[in-house]
N, C-alpha and C. Protein backbone atom coordinates (compact mmCIF):
# COMPACT_ATOMS: atom_id res chain seq x y z
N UNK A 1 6.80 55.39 -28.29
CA UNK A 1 5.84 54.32 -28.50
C UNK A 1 5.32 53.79 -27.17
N UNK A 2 6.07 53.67 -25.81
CA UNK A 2 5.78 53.20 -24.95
C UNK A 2 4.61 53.92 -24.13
N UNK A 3 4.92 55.47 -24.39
CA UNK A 3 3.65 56.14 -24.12
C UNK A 3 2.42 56.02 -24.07
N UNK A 4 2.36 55.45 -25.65
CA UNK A 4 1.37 55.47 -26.62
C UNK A 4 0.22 53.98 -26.10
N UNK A 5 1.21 53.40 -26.03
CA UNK A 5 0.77 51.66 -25.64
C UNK A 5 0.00 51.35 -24.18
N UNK A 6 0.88 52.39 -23.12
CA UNK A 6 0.43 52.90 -21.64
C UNK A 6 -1.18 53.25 -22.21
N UNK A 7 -1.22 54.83 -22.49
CA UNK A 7 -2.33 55.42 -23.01
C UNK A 7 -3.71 54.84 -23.52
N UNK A 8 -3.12 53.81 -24.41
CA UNK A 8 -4.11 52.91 -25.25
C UNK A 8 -4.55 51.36 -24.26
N UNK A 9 -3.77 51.20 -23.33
CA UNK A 9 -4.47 50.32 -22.64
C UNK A 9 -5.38 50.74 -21.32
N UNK A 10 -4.32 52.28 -20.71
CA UNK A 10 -5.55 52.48 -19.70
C UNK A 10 -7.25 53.33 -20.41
N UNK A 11 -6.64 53.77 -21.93
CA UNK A 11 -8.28 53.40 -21.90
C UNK A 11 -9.48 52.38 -22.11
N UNK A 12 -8.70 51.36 -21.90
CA UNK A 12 -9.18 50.73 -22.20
C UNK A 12 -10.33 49.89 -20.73
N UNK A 13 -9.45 50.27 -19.27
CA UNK A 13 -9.96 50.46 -18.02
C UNK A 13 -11.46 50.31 -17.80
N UNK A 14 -11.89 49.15 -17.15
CA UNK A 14 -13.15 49.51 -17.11
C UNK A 14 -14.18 48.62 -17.29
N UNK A 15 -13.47 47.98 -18.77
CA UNK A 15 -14.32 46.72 -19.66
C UNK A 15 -14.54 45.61 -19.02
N UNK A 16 -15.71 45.34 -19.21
CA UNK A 16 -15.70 43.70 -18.37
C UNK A 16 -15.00 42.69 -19.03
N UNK A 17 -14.76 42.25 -18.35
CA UNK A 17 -14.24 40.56 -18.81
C UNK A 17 -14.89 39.77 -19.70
N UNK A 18 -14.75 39.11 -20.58
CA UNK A 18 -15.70 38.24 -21.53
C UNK A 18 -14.43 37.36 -22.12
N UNK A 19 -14.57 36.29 -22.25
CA UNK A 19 -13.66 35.33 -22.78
C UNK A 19 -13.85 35.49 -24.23
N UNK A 20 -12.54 35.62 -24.98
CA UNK A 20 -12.35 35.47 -26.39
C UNK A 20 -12.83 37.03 -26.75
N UNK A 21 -13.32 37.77 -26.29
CA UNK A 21 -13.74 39.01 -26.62
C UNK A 21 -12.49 40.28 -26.70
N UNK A 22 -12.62 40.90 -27.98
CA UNK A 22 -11.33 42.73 -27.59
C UNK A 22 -12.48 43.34 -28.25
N UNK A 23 -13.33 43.96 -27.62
CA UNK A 23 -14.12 44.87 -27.90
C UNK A 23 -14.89 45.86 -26.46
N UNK A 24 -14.12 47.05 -26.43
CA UNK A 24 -14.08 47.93 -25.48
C UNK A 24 -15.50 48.18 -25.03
N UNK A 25 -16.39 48.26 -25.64
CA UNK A 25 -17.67 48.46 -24.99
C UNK A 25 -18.49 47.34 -25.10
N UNK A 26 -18.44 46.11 -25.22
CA UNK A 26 -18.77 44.81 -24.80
C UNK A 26 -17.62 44.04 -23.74
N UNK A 27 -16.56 43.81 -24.07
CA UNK A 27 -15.89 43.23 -22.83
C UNK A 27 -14.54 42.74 -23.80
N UNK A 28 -13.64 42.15 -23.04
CA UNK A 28 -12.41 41.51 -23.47
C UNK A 28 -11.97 40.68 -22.52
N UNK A 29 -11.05 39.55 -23.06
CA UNK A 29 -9.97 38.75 -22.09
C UNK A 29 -8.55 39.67 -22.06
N UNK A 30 -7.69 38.57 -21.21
CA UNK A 30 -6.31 39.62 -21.79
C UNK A 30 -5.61 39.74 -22.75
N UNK A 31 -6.08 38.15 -23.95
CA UNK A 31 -5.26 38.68 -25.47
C UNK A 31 -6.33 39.59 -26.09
N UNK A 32 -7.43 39.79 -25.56
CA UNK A 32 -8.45 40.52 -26.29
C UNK A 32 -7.96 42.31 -26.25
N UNK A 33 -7.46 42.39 -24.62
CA UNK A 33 -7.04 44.02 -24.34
C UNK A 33 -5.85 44.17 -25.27
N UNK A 34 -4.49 43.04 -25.47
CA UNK A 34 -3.44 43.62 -26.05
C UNK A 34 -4.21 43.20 -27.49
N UNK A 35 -4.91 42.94 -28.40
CA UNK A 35 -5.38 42.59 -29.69
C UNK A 35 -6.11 44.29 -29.92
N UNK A 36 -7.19 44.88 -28.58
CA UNK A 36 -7.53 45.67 -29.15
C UNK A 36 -6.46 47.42 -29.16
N UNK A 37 -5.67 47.00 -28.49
CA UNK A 37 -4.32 47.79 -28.13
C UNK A 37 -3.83 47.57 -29.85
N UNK A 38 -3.07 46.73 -30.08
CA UNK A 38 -2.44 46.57 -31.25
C UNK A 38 -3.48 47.44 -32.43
N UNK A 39 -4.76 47.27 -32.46
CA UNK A 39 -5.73 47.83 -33.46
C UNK A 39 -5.59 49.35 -33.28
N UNK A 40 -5.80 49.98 -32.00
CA UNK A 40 -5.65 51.48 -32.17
C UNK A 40 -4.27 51.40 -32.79
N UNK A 41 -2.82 50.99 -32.68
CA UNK A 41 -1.67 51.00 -32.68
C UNK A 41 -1.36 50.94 -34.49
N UNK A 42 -1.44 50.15 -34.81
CA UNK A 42 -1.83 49.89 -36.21
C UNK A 42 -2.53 49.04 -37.29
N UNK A 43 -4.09 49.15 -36.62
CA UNK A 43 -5.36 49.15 -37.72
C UNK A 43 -5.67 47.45 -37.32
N UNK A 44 -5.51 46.44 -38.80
CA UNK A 44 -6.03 45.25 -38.58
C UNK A 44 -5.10 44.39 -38.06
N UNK A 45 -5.33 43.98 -37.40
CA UNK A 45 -4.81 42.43 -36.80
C UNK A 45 -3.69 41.75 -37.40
N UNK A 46 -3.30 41.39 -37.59
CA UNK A 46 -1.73 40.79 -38.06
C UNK A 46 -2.51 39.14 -38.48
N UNK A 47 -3.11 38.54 -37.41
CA UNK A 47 -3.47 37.32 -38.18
C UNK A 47 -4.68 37.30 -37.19
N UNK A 48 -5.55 36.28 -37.82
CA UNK A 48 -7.34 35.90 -37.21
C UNK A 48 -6.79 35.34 -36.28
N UNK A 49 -7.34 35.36 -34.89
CA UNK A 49 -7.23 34.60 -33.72
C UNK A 49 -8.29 32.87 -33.26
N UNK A 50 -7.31 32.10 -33.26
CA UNK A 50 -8.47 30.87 -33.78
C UNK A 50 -9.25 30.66 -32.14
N UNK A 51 -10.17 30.23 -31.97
CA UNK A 51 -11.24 29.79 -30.76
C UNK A 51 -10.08 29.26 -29.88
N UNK A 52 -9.96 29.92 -28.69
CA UNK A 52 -9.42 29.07 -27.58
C UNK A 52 -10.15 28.54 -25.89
N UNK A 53 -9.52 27.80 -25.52
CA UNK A 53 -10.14 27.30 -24.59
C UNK A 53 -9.26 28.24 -23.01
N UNK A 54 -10.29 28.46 -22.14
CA UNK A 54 -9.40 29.12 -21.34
C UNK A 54 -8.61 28.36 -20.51
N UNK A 55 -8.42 27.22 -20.75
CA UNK A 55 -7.23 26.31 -20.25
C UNK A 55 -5.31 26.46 -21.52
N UNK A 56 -5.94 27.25 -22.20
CA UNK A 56 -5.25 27.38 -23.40
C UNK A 56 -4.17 26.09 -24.01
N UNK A 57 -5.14 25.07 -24.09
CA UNK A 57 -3.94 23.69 -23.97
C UNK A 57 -2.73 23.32 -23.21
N UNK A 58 -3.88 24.22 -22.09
CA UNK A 58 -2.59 23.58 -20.87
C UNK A 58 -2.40 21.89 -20.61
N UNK A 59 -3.31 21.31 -21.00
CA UNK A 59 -3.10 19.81 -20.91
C UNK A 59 -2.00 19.14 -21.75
N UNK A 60 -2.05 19.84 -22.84
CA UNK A 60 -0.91 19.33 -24.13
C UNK A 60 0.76 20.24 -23.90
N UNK A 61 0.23 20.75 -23.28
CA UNK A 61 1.77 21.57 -22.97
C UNK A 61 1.92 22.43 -23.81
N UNK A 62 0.75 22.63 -24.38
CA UNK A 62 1.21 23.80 -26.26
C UNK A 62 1.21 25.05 -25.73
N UNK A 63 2.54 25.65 -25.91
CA UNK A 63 2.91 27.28 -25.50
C UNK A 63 2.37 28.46 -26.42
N UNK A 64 0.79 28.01 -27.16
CA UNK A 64 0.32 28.36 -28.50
C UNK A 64 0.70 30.21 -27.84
N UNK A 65 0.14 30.38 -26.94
CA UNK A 65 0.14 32.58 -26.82
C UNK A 65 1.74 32.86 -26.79
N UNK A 66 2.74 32.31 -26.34
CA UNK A 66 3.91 32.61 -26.58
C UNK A 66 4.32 32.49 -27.64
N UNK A 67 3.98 31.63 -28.62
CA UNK A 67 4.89 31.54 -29.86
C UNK A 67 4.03 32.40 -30.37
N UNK A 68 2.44 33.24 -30.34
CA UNK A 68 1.94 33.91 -31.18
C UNK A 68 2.56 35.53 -30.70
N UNK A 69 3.39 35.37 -29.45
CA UNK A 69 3.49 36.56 -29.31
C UNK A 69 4.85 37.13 -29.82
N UNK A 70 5.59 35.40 -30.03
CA UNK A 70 7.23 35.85 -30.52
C UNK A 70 6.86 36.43 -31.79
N UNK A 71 5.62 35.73 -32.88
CA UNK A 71 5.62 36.28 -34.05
C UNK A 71 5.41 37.66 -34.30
N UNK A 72 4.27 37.98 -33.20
CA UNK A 72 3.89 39.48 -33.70
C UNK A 72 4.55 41.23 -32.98
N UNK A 73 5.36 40.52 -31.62
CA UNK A 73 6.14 41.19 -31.30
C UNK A 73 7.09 41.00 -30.91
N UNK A 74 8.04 41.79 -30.43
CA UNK A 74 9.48 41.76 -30.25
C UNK A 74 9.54 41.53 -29.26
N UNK A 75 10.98 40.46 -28.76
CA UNK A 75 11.63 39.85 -27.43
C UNK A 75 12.06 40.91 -26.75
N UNK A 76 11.81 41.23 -25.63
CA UNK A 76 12.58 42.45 -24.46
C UNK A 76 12.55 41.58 -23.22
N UNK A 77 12.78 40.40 -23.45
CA UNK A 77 13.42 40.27 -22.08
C UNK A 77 14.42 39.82 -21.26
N UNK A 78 15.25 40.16 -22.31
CA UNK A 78 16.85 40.83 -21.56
C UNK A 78 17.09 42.34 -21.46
N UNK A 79 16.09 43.07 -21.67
CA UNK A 79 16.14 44.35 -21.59
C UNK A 79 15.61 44.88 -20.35
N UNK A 80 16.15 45.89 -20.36
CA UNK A 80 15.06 46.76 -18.51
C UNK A 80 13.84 47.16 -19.29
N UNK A 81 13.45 46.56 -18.00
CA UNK A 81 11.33 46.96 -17.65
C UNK A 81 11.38 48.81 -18.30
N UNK A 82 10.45 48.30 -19.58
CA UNK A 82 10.18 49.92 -19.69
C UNK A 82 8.21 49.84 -19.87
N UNK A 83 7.54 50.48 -19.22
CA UNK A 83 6.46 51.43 -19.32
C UNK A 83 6.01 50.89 -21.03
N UNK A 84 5.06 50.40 -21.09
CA UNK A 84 4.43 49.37 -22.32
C UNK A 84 5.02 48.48 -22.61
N UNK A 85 5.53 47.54 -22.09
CA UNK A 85 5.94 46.83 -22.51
C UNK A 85 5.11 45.14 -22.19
N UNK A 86 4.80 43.97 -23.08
CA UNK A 86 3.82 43.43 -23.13
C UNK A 86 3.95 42.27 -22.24
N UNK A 87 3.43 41.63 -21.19
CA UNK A 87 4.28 40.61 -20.01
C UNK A 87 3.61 39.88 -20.08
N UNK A 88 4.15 38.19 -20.50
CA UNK A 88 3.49 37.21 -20.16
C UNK A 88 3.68 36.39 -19.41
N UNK A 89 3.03 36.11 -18.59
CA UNK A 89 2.92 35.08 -17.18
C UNK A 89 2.29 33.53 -17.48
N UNK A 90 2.93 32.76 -16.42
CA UNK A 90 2.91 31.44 -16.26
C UNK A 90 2.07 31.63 -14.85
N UNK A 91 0.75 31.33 -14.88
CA UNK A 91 0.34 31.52 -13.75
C UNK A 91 0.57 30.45 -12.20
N UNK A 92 1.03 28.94 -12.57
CA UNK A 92 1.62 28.33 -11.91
C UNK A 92 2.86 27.71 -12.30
N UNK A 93 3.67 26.85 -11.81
CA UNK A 93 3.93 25.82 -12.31
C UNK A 93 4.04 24.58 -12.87
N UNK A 94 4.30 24.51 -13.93
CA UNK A 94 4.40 23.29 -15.15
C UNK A 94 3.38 23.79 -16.16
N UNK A 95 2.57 25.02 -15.86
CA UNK A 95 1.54 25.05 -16.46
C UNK A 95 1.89 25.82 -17.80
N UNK A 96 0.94 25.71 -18.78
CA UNK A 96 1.50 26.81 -19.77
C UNK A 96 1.43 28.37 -19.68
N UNK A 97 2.00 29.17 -20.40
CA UNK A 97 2.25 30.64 -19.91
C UNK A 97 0.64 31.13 -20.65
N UNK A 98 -0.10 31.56 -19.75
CA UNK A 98 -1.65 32.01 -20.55
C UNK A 98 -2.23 33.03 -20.20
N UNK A 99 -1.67 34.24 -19.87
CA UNK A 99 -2.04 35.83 -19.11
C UNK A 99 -1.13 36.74 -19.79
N UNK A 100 -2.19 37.75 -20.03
CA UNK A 100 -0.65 38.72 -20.48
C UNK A 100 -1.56 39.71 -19.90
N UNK A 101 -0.55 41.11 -19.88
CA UNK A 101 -0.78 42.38 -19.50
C UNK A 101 0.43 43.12 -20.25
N UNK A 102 0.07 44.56 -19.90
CA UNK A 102 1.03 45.97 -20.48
C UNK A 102 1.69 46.12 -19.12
N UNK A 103 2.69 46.61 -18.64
CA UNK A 103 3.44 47.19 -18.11
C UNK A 103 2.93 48.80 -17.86
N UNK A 104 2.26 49.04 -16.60
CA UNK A 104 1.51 50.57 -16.92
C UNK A 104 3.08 51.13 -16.35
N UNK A 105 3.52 51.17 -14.90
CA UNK A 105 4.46 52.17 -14.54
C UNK A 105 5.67 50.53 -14.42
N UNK A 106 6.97 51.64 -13.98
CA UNK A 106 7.79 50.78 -13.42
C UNK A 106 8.49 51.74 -12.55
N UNK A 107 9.82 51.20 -11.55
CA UNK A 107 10.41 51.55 -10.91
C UNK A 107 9.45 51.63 -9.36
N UNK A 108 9.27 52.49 -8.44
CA UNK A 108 8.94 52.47 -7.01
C UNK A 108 7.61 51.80 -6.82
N UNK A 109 6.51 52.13 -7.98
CA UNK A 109 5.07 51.64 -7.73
C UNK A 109 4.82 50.88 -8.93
N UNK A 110 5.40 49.69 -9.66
CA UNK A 110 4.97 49.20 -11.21
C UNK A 110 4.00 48.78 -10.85
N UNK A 111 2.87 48.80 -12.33
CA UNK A 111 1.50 48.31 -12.08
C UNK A 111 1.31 47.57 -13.70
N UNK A 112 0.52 46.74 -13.63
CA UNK A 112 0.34 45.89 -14.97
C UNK A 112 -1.42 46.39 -15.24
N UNK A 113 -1.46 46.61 -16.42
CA UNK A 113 -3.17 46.92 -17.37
C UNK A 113 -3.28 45.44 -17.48
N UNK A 114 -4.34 44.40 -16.94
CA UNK A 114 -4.47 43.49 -17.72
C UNK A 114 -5.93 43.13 -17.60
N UNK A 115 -6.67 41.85 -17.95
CA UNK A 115 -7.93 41.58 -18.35
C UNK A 115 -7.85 40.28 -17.21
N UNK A 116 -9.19 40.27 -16.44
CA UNK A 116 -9.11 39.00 -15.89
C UNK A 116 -10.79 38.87 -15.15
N UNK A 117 -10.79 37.57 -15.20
CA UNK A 117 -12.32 36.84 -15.20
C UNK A 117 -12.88 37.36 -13.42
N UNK A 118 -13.84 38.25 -13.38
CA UNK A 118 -14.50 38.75 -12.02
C UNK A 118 -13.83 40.24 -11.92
N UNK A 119 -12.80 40.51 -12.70
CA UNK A 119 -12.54 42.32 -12.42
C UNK A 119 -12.43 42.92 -14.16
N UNK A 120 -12.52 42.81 -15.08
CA UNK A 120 -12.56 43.10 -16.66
C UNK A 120 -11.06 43.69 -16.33
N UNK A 121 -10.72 44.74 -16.97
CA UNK A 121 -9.84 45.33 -17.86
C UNK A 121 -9.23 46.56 -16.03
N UNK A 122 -8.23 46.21 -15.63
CA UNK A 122 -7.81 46.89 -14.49
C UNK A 122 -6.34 47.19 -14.34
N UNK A 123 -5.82 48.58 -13.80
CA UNK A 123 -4.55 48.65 -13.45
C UNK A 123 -4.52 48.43 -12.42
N UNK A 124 -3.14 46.75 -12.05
CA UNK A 124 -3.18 46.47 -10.68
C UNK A 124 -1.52 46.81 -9.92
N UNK A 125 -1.48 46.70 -8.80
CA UNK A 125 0.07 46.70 -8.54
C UNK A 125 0.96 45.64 -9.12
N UNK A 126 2.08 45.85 -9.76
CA UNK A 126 2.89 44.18 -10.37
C UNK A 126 3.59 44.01 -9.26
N UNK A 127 2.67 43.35 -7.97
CA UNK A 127 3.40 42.50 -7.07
C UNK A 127 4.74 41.91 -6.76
N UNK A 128 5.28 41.56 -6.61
CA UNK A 128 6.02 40.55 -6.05
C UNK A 128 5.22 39.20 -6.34
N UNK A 129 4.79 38.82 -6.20
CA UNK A 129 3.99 37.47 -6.65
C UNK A 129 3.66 37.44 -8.39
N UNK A 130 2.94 38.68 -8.53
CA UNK A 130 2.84 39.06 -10.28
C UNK A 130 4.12 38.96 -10.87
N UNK A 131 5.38 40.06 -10.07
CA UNK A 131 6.44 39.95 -11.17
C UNK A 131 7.12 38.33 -11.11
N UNK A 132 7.11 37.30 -9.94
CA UNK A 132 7.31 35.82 -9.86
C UNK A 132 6.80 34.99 -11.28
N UNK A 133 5.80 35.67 -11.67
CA UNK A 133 4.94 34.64 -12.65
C UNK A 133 5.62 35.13 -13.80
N UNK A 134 6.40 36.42 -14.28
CA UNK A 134 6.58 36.77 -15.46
C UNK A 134 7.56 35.49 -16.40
N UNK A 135 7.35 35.24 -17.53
CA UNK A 135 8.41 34.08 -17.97
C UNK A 135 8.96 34.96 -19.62
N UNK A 136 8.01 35.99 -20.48
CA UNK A 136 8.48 36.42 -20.97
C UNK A 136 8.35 38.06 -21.37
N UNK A 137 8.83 39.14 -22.01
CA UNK A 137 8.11 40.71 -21.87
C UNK A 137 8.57 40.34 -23.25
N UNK A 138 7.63 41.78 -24.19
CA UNK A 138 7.81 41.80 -25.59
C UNK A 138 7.36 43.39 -25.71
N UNK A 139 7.60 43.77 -26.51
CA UNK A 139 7.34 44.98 -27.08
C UNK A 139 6.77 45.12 -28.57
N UNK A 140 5.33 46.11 -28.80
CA UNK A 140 4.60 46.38 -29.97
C UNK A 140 5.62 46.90 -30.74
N UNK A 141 6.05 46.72 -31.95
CA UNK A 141 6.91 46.64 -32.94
C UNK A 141 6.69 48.31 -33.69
N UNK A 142 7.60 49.47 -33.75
CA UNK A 142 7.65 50.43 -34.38
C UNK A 142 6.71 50.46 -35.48
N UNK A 143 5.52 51.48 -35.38
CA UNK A 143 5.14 51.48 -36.71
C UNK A 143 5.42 51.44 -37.43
């Protein structure tokens, strides 16, 4: 499966950025790349995604993309970093966790697939600073 998830996000490479958008030849954010990931993976959507703000209620403290991600996929992170696996970041502190990406490689060179505003849909290196921000990983659930 982890293959599969790699595969399906770097084609996804390329797309511009568009807020609230998972549609590969118009643009996506980063729940838009893992939303349109999950669709090749298996078909419709699990639940409608309601309008968000790209502050994602960071003012209210609401952890709304983490608890949507405990529902629709599985906790791995007490597990070792494997190759698709789904990472969500806290981009500062106190702030709420509001970025996600795939896990493209791991071990000597890891790199994260993710979506972000001025570069669309890119495999970047997972830093040292990137892997700092991680707070939770999940994995797309066995067909």
């Amino acid at each position: 499966m982890s293959t599969q998830v790699v595969a399906c996000a770097r084609r996804w490479i390329g797309t511009p950025y568009m807020h609230q958008a998972s549609d590969k030849a118009i643009g996506c954010d980063c729940l838009g790349l893992i939303r349109g990931v999950w669709r090749e993976l298996y078909g419709a959507e699990p639940e409608t995604v309601p309008r968000y703000t790209a502050d994602w209620a960071e003012p209210q403290g609401d952890e709304a993309l983490w608890r949507a991600a405990a529902r629709h996929l599985t906790s791995v992170s007490e597990q070792p970093y494997v190759p698709g696996q789904v990472l969500l970041f806290r981009m500062r502190s106190g702030a709420v966790a509001k970025h996600l990406g795939i896990l493209g490689d791991h071990g000597q060179s890891p790199s994260v697939i993710h979506a972000y505003a001025g570069h669309g849909v890119v495999e970047s290196p997972l830093s040292a600073p990137w892997r700092a921000k991680i707070v939770a990983r999940f994995a797309f659930k066995k067909g």
